[in-house]
Protein backbone atom coordinates (compact mmCIF):
# COMPACT_ATOMS: atom_id res chain seq x y z
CA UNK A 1 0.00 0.00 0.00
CA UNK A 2 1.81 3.54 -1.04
CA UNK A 3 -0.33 6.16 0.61
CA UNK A 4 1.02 10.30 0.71
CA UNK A 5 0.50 12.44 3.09
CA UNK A 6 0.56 16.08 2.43
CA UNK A 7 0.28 18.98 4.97
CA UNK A 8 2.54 22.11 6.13
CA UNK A 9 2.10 21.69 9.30
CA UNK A 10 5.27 19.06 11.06
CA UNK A 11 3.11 17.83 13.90
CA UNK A 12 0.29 16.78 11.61
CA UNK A 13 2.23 15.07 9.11
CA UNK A 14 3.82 13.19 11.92
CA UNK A 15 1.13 12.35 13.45
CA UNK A 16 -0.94 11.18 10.72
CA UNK A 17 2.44 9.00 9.84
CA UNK A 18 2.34 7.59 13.27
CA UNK A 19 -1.74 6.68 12.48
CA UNK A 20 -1.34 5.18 9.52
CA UNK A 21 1.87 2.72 10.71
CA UNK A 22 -0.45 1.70 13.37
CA UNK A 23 -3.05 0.90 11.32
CA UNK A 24 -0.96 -1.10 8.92
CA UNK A 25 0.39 -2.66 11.87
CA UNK A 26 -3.24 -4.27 13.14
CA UNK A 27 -4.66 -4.52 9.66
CA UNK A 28 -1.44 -6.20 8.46
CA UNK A 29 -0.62 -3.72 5.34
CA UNK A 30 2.39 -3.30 3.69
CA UNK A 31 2.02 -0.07 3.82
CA UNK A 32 4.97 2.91 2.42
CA UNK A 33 4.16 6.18 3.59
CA UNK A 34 5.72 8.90 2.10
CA UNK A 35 5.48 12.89 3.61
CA UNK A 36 5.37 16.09 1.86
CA UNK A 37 5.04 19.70 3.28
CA UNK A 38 3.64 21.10 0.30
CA UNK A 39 1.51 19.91 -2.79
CA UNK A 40 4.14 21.19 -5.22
CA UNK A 41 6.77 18.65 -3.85
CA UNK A 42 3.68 15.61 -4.15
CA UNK A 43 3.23 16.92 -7.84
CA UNK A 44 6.31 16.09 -8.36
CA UNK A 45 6.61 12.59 -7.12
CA UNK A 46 6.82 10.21 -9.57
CA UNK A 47 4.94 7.58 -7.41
CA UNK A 48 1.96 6.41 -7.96
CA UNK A 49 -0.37 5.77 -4.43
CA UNK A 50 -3.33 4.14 -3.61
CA UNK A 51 -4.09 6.59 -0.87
CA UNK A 52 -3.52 10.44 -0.71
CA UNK A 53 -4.27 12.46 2.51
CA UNK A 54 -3.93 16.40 1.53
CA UNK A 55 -4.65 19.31 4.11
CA UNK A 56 -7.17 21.27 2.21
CA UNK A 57 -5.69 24.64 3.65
CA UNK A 58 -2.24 24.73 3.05
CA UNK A 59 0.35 27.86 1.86
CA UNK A 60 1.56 27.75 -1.48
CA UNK A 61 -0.72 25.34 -3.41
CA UNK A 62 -4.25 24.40 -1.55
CA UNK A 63 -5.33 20.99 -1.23
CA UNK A 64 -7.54 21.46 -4.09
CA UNK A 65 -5.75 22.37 -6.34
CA UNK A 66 -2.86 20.29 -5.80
CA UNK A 67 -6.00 17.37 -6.13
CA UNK A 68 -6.99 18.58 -9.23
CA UNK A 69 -3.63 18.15 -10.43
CA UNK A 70 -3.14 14.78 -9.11
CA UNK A 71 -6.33 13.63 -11.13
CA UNK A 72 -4.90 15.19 -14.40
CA UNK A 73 -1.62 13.22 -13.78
CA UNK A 74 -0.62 9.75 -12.92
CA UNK A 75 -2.37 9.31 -9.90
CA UNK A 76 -5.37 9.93 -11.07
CA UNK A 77 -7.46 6.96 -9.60
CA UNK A 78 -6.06 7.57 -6.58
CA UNK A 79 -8.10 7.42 -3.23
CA UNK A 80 -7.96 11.22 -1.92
CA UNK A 81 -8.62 12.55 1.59
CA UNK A 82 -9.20 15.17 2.83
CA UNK A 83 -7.89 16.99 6.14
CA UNK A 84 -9.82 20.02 7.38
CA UNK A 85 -11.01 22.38 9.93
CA UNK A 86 -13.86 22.87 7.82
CA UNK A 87 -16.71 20.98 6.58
CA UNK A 88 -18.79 23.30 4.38
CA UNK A 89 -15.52 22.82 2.14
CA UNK A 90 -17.02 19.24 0.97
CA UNK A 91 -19.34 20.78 -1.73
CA UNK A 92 -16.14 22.00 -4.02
CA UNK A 93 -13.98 19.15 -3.69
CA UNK A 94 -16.55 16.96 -5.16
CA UNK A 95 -15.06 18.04 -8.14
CA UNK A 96 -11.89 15.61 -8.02
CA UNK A 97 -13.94 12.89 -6.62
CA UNK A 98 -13.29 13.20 -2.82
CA UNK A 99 -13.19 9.71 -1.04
CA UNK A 100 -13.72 10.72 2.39
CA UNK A 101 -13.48 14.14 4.90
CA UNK A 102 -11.76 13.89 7.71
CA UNK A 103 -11.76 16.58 10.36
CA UNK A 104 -8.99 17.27 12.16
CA UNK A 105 -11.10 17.68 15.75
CA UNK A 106 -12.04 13.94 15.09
CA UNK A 107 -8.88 12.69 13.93
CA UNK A 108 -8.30 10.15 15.58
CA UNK A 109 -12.34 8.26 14.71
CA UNK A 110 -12.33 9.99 11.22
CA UNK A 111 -9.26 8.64 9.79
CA UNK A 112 -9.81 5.40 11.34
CA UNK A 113 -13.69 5.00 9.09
CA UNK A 114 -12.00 6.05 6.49
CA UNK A 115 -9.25 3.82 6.34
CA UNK A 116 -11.81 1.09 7.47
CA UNK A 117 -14.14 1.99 4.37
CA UNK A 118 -11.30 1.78 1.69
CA UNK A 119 -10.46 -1.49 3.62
CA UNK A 120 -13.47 -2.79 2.35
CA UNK A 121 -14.18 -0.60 -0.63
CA UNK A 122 -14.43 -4.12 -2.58
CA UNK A 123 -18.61 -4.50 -0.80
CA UNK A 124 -18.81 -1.67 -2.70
CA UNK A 125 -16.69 -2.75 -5.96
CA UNK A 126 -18.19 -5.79 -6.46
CA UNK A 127 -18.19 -7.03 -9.85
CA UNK A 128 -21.21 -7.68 -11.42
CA UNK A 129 -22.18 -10.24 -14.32
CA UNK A 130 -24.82 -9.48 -16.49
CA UNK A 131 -26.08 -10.76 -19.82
CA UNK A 132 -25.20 -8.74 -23.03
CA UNK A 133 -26.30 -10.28 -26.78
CA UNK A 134 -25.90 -14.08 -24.96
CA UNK A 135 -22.33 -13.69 -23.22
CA UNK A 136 -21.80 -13.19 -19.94
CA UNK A 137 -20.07 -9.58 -19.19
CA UNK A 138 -18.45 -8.50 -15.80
CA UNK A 139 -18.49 -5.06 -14.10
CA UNK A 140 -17.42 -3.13 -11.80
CA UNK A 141 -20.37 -1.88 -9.62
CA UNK A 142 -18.25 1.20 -8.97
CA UNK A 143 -18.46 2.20 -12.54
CA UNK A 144 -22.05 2.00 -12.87
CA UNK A 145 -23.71 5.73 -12.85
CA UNK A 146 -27.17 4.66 -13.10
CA UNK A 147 -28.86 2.55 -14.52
CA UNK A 148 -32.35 2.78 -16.70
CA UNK A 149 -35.16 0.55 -17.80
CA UNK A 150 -37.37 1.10 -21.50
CA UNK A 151 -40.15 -1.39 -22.04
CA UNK A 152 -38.26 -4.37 -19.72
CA UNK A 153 -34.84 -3.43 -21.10
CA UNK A 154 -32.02 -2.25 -18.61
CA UNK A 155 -29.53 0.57 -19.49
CA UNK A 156 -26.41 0.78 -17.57
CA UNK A 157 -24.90 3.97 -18.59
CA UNK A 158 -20.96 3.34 -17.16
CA UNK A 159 -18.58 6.67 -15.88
CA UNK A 160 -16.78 5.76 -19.37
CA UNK A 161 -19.67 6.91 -21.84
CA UNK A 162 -21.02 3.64 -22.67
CA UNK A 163 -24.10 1.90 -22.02
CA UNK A 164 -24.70 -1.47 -21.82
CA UNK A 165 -28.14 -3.15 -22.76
CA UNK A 166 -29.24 -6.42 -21.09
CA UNK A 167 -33.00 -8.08 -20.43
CA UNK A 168 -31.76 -8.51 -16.89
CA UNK A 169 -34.26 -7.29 -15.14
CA UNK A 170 -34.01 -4.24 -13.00
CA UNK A 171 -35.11 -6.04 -10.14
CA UNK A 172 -32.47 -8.68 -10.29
CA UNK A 173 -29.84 -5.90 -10.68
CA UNK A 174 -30.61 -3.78 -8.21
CA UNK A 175 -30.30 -6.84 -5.33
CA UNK A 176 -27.19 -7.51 -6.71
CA UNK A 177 -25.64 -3.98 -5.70
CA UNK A 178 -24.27 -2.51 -2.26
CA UNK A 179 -27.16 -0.72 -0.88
CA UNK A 180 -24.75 1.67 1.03
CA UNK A 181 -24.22 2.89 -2.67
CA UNK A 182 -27.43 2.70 -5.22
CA UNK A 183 -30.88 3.45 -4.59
CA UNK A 184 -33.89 2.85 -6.29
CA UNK A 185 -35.51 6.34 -6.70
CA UNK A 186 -37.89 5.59 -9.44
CA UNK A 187 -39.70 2.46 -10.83
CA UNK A 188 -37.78 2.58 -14.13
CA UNK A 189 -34.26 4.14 -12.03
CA UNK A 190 -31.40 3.10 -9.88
CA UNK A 191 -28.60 5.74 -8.96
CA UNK A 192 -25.10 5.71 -7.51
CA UNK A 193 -25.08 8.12 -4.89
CA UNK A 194 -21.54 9.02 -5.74
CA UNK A 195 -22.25 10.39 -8.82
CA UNK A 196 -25.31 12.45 -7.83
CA UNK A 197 -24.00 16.75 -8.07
CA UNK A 198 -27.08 17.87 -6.86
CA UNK A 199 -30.95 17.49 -6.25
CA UNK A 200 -33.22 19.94 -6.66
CA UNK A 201 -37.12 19.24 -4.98
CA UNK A 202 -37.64 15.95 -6.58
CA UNK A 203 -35.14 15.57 -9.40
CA UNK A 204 -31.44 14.46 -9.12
CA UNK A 205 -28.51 15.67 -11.71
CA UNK A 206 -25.77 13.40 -12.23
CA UNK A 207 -22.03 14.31 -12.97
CA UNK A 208 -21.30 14.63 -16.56
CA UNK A 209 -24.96 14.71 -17.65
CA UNK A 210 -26.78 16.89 -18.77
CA UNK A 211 -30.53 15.55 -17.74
CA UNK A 212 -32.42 15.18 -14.60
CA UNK A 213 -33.74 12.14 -13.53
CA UNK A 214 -36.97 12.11 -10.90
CA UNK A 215 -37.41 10.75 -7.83
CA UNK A 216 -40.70 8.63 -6.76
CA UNK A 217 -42.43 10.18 -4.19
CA UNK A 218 -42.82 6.79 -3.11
CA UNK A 219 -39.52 7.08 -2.32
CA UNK A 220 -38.29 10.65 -1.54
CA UNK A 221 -38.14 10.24 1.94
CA UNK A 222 -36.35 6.99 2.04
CA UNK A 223 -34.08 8.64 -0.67
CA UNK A 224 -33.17 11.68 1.89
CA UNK A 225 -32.27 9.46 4.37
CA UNK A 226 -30.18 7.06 3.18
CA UNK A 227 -28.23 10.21 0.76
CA UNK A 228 -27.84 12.05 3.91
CA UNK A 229 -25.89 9.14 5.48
CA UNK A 230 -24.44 8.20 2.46
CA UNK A 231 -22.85 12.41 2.59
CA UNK A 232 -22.45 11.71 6.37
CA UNK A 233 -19.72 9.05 6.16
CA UNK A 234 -18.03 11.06 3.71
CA UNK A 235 -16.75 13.80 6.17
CA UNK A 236 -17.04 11.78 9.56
């Protein structure tokens, strides 16, 4: 495991080394930790990580900028956390596909679920088999936007562009995914909740496209509540 830690403050960066070795430590990861005390010296590592902690105030370059960079270069499917003071700062960094928040007055509990939920990202990876023109086709559940059904055929419409047509039935796919992740807002929808960018009264807009997509009122509440936790574990 190559994880990065960037802040410019000593004492945080130490501590947050100290964390993460004792994490490794009970989880048993092989984990390489490198420090920086400044996203311009993290651009410039030639590493690739699986994990990336940035301070989202720092001098010099911010944390969110120096993430936006990291997704343009080779570390671009990294896993990126956050460090802050600050909550309300969660609705901007959407923008490079935040894993987690973790604030620094709950350090010690915040890190810890979020190291815990990559841990176990795969319940939410799973990989998913469906039936395309007769052949069998696997997926990653992570990779899945949302998915749509037109007079009993199912649309999976993928982060790459592409959709995928199958006469699985919606039902079928939709017990197949990680609840903490999709929802069923609609009859003829499921959603990933980490692609939603907004809602607006009862219609949801997706990242990257340009339509809206309507929530039941059969199941608006249900919706609220489990999207609210779903936003909660992000900055716990």
């Amino acid at each position: 495991m190559r994880i990065a830690v960037c802040d410019d403050e000593r004492h945080m960066l130490d501590l947050i080394k100290r964390k993460l070795y004792d994490y490794s430590n009970i989880h048993n990861w092989e984990s390489v930790i490198d420090t920086f005390d400044n996203g311009n010296e993290l651009l410039k590592s030639k590493t690739k990580y699986n994990i990336v902690i940035l301070d989202y105030q720092m001098n010099e370059i911010d944390g969110l900028e120096t993430a936006k960079l990291l997704r343009k270069g080779h570390n671009s499917q990294a896993c990126i956390i956050f460090l802050t003071s600050f909550p309300e700062i969660a609705i901007p960094a959407y923008d490079v596909d935040t894993y987690r928040f973790v604030l620094k007055d709950n350090i010690d509990d915040g890190l810890t679920k979020a190291l815990d939920d990559f841990r176990n990202i795969q319940s939410y990876d799973i990989t998913l088999c469906v039936k395309v023109d007769g052949e069998q086709v696997s997926l990653n559940s992570s990779d899945i936007v949302f998915i749509e059904v037109v007079d009993k055929i199912c649309y999976l419409h993928m982060n790459t562009g592409k959709v995928i047509e199958t006469k699985t039935s919606l039902l079928s796919l939709y017990g197949k995914l990680p609840k903490t992740h999709f929802y069923k807002i609609h009859k003829a929808y499921v959603v990933n909740f980490s692609y939603i960018a907004r809602r607006n009264g009862n219609d949801i807009y997706l990242k990257n496209y340009n339509l809206s997509i309507p929530i039941s009122r059969n199941y608006l509440t249900t919706f609220k509540r489990k999207y609210y936790n779903f936003l909660n574990d992000l900055i716990r």
